[in-house]
N, C-alpha and C. Protein backbone atom coordinates (compact mmCIF):
# COMPACT_ATOMS: atom_id res chain seq x y z
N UNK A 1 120.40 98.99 96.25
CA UNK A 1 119.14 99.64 95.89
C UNK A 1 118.29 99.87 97.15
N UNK A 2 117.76 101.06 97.16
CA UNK A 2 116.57 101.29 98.53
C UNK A 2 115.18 100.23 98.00
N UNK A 3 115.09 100.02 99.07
CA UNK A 3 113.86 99.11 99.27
C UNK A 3 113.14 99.02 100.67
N UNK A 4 111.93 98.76 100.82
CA UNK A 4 111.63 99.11 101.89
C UNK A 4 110.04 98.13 101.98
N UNK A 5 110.02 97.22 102.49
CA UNK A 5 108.84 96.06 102.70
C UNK A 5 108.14 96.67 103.17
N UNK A 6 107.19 96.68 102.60
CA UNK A 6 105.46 97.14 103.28
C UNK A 6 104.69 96.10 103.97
N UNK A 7 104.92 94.99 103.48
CA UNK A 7 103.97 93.75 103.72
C UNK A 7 103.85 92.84 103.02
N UNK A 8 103.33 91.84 103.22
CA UNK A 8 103.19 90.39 102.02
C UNK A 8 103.68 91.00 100.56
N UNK A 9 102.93 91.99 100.44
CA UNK A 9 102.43 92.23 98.78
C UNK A 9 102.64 93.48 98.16
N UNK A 10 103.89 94.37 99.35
CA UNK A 10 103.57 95.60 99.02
C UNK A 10 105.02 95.66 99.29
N UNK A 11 105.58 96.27 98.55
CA UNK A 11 107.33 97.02 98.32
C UNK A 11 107.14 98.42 98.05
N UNK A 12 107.84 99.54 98.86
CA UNK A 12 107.90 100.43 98.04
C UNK A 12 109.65 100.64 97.50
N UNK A 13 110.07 100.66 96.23
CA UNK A 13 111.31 100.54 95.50
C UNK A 13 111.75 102.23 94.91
N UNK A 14 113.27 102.01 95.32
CA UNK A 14 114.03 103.50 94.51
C UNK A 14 113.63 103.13 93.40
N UNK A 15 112.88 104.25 92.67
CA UNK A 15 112.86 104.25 91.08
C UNK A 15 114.47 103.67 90.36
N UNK A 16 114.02 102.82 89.43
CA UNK A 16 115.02 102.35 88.24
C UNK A 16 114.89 102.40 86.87
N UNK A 17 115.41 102.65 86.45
CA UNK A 17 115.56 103.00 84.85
C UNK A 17 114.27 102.02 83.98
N UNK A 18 114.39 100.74 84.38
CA UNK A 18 113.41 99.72 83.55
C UNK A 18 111.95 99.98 84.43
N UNK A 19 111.82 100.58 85.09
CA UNK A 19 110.57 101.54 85.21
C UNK A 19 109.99 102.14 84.55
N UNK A 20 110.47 102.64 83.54
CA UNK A 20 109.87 104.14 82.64
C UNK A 20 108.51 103.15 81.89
N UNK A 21 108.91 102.13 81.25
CA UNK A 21 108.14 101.77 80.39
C UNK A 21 106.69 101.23 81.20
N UNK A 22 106.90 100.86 82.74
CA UNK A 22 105.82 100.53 83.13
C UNK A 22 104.78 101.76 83.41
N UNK A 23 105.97 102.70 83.72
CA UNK A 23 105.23 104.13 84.43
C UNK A 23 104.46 104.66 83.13
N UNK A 24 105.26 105.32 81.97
CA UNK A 24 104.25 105.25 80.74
C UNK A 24 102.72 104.56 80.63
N UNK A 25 103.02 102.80 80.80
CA UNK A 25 101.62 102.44 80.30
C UNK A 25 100.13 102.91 81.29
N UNK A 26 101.26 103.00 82.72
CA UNK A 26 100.03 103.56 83.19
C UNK A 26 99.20 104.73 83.09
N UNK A 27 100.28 105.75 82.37
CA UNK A 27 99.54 107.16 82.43
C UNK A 27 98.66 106.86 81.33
N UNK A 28 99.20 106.15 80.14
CA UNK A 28 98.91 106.21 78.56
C UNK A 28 96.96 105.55 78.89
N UNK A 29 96.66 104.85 80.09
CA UNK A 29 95.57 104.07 80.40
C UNK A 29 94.72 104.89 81.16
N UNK A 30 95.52 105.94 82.15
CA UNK A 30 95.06 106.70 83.10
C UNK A 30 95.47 108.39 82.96
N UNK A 31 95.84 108.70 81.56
CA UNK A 31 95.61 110.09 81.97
C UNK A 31 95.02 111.37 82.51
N UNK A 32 93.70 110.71 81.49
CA UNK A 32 92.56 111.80 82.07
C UNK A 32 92.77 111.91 83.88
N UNK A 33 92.50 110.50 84.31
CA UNK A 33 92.31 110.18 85.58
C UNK A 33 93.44 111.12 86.73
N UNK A 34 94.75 110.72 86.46
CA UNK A 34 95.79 111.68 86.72
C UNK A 34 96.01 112.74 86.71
N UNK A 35 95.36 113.62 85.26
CA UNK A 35 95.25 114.33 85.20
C UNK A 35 94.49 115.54 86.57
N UNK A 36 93.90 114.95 87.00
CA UNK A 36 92.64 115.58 87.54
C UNK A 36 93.64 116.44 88.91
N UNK A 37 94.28 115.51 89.56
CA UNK A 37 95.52 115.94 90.17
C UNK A 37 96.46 116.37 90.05
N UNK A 38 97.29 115.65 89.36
CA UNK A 38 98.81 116.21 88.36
C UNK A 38 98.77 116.91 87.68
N UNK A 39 99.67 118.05 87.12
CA UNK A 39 100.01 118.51 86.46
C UNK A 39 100.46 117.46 84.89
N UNK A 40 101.53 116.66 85.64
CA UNK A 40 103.10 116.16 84.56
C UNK A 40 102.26 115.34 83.53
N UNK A 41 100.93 114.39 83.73
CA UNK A 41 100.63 113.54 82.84
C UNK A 41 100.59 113.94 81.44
N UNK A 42 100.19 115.24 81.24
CA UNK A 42 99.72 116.00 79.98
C UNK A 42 101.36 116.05 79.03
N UNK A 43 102.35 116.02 79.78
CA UNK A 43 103.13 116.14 79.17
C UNK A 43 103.96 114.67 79.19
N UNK A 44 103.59 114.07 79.86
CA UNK A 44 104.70 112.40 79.86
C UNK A 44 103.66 111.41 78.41
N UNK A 45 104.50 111.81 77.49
CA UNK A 45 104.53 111.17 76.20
C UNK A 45 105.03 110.08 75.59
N UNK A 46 105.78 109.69 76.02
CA UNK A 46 106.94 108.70 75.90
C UNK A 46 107.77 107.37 76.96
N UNK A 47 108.41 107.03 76.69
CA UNK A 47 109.17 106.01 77.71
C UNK A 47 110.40 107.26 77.97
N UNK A 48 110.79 108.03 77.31
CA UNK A 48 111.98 108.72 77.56
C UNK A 48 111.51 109.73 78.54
N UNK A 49 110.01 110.31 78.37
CA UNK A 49 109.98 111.05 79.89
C UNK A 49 110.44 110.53 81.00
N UNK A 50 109.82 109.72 80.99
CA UNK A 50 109.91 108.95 82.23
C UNK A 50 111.22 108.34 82.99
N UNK A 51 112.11 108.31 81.70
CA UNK A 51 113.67 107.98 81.72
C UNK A 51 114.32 109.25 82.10
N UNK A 52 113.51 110.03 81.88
CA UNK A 52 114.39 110.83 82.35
C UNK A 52 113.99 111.66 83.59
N UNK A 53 112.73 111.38 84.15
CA UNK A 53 112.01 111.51 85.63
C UNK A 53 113.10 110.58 86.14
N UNK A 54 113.25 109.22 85.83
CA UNK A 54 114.44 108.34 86.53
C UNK A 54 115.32 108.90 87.03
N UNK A 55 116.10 108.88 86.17
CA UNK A 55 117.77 109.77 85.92
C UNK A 55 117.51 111.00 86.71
N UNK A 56 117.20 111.66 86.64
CA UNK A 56 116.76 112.97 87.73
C UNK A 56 116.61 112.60 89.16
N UNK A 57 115.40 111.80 89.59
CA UNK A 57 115.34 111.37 90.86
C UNK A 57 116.07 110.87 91.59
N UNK A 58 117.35 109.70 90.49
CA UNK A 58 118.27 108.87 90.56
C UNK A 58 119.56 110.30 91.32
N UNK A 59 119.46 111.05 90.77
CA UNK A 59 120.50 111.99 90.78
C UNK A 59 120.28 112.79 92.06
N UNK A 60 118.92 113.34 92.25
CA UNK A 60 118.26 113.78 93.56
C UNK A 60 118.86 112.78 94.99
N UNK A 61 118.67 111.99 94.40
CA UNK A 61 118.28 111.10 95.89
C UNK A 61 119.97 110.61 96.42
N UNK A 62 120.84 110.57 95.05
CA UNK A 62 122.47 110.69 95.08
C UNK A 62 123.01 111.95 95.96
N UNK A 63 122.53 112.77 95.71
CA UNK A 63 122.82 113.89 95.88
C UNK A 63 121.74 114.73 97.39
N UNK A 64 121.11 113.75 98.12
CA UNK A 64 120.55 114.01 98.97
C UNK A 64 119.21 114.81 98.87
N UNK A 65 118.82 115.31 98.04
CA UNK A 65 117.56 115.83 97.50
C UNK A 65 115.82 115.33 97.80
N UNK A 66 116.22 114.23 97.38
CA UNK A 66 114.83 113.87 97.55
C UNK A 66 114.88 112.27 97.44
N UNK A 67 113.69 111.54 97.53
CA UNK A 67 113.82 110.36 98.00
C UNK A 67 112.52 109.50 96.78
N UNK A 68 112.43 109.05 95.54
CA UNK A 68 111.17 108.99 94.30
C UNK A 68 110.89 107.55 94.64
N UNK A 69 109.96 106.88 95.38
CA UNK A 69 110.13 105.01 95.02
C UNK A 69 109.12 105.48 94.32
N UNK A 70 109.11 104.01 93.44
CA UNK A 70 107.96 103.32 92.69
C UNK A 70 106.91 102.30 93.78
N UNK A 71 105.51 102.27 94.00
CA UNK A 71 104.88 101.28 94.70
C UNK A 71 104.63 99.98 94.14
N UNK A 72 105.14 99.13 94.60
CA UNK A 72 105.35 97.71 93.85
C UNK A 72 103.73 96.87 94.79
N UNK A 73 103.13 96.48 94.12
CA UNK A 73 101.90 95.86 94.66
C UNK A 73 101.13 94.87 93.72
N UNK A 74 101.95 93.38 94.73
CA UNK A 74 101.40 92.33 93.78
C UNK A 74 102.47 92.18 92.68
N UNK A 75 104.24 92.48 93.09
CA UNK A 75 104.83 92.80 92.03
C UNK A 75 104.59 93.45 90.71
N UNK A 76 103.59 94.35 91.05
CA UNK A 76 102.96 95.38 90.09
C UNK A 76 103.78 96.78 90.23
N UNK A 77 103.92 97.57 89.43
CA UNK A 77 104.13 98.76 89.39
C UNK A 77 102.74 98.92 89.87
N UNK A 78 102.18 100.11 90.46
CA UNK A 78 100.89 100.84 90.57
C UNK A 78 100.71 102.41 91.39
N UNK A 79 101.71 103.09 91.37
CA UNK A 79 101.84 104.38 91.60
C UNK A 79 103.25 104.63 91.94
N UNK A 80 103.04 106.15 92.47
CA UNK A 80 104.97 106.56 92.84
C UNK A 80 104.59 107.23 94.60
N UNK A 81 105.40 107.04 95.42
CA UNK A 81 105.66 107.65 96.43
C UNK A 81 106.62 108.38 96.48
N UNK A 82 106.81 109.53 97.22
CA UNK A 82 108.57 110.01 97.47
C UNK A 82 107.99 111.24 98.38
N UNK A 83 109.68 111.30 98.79
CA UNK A 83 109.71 112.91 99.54
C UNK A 83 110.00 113.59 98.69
N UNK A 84 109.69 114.52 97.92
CA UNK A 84 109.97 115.48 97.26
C UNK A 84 110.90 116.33 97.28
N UNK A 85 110.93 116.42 98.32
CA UNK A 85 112.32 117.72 99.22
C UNK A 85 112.67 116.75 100.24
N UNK A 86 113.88 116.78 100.76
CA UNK A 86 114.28 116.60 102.07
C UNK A 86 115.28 117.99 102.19
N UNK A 87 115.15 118.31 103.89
CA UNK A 87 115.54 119.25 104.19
C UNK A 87 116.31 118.72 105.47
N UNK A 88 117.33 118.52 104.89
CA UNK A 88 118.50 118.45 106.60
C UNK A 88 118.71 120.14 107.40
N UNK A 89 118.55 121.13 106.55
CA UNK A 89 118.48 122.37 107.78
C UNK A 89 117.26 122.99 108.27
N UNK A 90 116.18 121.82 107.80
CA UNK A 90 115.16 122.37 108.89
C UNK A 90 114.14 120.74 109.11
N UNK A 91 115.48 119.68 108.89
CA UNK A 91 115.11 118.68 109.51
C UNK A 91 113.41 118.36 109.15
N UNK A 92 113.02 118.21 107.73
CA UNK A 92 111.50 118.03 107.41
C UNK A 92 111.81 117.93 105.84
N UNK A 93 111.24 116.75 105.66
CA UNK A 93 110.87 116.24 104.15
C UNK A 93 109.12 116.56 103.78
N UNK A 94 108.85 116.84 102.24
CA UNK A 94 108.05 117.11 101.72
C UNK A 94 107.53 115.66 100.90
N UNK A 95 106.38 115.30 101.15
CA UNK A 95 105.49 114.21 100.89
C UNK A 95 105.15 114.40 99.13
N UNK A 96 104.76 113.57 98.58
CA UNK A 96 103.68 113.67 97.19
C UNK A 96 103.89 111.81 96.89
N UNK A 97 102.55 111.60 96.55
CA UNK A 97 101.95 110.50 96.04
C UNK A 97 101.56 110.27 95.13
N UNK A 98 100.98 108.97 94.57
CA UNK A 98 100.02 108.87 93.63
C UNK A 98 99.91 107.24 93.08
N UNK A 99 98.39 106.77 92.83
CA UNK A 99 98.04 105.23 92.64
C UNK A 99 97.67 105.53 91.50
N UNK A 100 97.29 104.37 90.58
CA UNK A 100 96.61 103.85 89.62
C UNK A 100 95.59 103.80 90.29
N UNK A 101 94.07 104.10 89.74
CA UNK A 101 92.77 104.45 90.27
C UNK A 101 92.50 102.87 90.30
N UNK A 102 93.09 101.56 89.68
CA UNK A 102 92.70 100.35 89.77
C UNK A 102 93.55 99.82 90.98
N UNK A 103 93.62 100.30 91.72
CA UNK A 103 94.45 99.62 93.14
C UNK A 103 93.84 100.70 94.12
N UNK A 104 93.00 101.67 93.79
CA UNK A 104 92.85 102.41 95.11
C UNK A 104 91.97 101.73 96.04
N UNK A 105 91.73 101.86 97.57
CA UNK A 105 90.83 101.23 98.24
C UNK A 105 91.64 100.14 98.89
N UNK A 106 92.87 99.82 98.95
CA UNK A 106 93.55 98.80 99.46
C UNK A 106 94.15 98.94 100.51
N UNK A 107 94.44 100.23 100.58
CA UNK A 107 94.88 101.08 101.63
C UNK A 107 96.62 101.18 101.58
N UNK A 108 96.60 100.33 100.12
CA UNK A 108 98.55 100.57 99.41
C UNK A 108 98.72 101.92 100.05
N UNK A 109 98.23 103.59 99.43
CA UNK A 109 99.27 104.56 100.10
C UNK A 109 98.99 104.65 101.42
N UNK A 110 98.12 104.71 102.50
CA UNK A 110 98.49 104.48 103.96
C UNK A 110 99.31 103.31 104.20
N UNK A 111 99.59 102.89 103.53
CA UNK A 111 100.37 101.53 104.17
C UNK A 111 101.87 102.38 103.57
N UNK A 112 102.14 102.40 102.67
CA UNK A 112 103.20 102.80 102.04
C UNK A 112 103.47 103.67 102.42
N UNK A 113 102.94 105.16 102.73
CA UNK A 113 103.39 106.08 103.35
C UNK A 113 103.57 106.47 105.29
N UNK A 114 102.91 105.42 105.78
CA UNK A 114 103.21 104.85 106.74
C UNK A 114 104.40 104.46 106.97
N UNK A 115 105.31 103.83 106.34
CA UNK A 115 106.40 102.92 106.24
C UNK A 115 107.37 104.18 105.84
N UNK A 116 107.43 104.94 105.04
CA UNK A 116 107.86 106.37 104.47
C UNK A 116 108.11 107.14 105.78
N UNK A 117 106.99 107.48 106.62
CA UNK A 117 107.28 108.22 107.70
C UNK A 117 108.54 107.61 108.96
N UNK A 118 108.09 106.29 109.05
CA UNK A 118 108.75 105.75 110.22
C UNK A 118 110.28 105.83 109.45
N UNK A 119 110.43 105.71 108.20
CA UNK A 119 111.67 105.93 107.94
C UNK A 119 112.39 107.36 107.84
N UNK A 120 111.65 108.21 107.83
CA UNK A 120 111.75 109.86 107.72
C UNK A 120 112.29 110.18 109.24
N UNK A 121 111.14 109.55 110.05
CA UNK A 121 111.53 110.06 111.68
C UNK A 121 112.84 109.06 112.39
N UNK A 122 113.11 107.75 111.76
CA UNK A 122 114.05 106.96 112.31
C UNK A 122 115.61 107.13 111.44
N UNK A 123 115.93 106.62 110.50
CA UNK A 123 117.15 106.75 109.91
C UNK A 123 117.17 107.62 109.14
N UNK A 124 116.35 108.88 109.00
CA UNK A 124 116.66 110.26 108.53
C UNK A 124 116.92 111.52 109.44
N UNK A 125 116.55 110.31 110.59
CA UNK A 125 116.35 111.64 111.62
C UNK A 125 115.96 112.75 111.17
N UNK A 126 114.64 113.09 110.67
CA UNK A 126 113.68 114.59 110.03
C UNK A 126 112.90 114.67 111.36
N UNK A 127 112.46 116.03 111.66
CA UNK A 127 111.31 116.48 112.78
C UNK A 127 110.19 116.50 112.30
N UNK A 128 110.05 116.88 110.82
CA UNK A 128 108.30 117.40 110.57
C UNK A 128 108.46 115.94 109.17
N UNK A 129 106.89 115.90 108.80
CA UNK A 129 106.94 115.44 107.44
C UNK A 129 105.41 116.05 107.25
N UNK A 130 105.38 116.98 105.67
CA UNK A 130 104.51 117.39 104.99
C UNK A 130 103.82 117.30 103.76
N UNK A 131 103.24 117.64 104.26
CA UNK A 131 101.98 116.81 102.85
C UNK A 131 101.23 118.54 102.36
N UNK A 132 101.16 118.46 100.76
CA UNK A 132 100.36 120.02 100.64
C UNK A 132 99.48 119.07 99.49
N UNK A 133 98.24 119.15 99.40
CA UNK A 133 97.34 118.58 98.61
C UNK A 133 96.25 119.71 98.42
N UNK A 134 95.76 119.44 96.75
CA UNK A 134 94.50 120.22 96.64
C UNK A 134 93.09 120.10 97.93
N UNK A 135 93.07 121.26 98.00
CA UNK A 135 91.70 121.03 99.09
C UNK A 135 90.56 120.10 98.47
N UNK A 136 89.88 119.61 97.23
CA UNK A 136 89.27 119.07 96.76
C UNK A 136 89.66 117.54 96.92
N UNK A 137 90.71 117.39 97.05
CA UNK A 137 91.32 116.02 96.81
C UNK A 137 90.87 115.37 98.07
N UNK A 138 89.47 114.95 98.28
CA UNK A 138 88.97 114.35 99.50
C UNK A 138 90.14 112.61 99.80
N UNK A 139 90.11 111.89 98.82
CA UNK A 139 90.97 110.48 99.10
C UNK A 139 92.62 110.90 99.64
N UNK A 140 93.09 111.93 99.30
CA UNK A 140 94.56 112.11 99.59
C UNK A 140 94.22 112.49 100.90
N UNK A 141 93.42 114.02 101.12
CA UNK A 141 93.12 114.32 102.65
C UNK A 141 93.02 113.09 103.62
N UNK A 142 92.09 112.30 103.21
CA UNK A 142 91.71 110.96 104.39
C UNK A 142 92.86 110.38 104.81
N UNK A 143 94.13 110.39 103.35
CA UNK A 143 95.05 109.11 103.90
C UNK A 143 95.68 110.16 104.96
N UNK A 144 95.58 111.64 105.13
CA UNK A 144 96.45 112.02 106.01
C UNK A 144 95.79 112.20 107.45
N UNK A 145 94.90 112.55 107.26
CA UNK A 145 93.74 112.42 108.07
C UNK A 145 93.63 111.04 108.98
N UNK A 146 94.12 110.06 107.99
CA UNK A 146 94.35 108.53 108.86
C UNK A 146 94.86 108.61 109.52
N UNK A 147 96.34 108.92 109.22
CA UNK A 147 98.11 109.05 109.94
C UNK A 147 97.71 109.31 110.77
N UNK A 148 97.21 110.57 111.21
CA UNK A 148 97.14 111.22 112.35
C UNK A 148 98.01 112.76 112.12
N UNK A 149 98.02 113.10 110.75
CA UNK A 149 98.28 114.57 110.33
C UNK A 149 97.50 115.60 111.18
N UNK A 150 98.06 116.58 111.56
CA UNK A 150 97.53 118.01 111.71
C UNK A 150 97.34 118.62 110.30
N UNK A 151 96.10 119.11 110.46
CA UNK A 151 95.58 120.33 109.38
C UNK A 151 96.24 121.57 109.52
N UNK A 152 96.97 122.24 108.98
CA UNK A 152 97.68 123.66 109.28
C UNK A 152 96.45 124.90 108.35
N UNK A 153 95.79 124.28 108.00
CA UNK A 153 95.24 125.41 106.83
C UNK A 153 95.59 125.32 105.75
N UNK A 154 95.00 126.18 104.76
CA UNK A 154 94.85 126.53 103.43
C UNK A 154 95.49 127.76 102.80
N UNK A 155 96.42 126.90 101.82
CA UNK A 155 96.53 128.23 100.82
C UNK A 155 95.98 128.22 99.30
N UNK A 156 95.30 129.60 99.22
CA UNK A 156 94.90 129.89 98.46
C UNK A 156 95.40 130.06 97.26
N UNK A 157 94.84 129.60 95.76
CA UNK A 157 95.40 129.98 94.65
C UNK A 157 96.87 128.82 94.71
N UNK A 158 96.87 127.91 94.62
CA UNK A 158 98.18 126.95 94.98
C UNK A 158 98.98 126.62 94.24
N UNK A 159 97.87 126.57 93.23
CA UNK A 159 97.97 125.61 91.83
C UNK A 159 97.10 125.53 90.87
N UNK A 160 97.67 125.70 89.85
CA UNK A 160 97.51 125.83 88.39
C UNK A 160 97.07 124.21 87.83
N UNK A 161 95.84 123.61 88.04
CA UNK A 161 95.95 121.80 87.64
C UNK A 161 95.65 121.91 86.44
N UNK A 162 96.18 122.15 85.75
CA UNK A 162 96.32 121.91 83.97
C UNK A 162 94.39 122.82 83.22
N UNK A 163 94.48 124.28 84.01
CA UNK A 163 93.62 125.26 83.68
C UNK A 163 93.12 126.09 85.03
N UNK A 164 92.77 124.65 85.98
CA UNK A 164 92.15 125.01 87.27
C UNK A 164 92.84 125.45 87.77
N UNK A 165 92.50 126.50 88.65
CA UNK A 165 93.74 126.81 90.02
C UNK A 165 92.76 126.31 91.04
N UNK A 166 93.89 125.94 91.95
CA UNK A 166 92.94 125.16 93.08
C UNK A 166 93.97 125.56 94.48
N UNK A 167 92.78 125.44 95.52
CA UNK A 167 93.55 126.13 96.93
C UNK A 167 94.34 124.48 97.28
N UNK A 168 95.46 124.43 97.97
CA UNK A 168 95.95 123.40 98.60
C UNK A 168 95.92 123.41 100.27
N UNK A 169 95.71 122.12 101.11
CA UNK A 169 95.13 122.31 102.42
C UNK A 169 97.09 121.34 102.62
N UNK A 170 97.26 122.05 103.77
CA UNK A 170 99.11 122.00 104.11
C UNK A 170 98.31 121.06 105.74
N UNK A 171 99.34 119.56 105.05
CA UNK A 171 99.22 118.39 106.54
C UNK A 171 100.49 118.46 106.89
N UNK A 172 100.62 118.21 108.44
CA UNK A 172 102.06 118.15 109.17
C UNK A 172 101.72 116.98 110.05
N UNK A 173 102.97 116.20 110.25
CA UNK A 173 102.99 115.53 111.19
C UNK A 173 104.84 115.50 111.90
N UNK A 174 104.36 115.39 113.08
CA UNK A 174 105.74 115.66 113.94
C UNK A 174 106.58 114.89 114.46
N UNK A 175 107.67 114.75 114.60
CA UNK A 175 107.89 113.08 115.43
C UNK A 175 107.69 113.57 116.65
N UNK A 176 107.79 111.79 117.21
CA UNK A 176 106.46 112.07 118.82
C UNK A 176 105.21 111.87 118.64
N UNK A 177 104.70 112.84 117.59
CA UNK A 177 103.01 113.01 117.39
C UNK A 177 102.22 112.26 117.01
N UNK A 178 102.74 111.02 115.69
CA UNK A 178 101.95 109.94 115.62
C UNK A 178 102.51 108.90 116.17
């Protein structure tokens, strides 16, 4: 199983099947909240969504695709990290996050996605790693803004957030650069 130590209290873990039911209770507590960002909450209804977000990612990440952990904090489930894309022909994986609003402030995703990168630029050997977030989303901006991301700009019209369309602001970071 991938695993990857963050610190005392912090694991980030390959998604596993006996996940679903934790990932559920959190949306079922935090939708609205999720919502505000995500798209998927509106539609993850069940333990079987989520079983089957597993099984998918499980299959992605088999198959070189993409890379889904779960953030373990405090042996807690409390959000998901992953690369979304990995790209071996242009050597750059695609970032996406997300906490339980009751763990934010701990600095879990800079820490976690910290640990994500050094593994992106070391035993993935990738050149770029990217991050595309709503321009509104001031807490996601900061954590990239921490790293030491470059701002590339804005695209307009990005996304559809369950009515809103909202512009997304595109972070890069390079190896070498941080």
């Amino acid at each position: 199983m991938f695993k990857l130590n963050v610190d005392k209290k912090l694991d980030i873990v390959l998604v596993e099947p006996y996940l679903a039911k934790r990932y559920f209770k959190i949306v079922q507590e935090e939708r609205d909240y999720l919502s505000k960002w995500l798209v998927w909450p509106k539609y993850a209804d069940s333990e079987e969504f989520f079983l089957s977000f597993v099984n998918k990612s499980l299959d992605d990440f088999e198959s070189g695709k993409s890379l889904t952990c779960a953030i373990i904090y405090c042996d807690t489930l409390v959000g998901n990290i992953s690369f979304n894309s990995i790209s071996q022909e242009l050597k750059k994986v695609e970032v996406g996050y997300w906490l339980s609003s009751k763990y934010q402030g701990k600095g879990i995703v800079t820490k976690s996605l910290s640990k994500l990168i050094a593994y992106a630029f070391g035993p993935l050997n990738m050149d770029r790693v990217q991050i595309s977030v709503a321009t509104e989303n001031l807490p996601s901006r900061n954590v990239c803004e921490r790293l030491g991301f470059s701002f590339e700009g804005a695209i307009s019209n990005s996304e559809n957030l369950n009515g809103r369309i909202v512009d997304h602001a595109i972070y890069s970071l390079s190896k070498g650069s941080g």
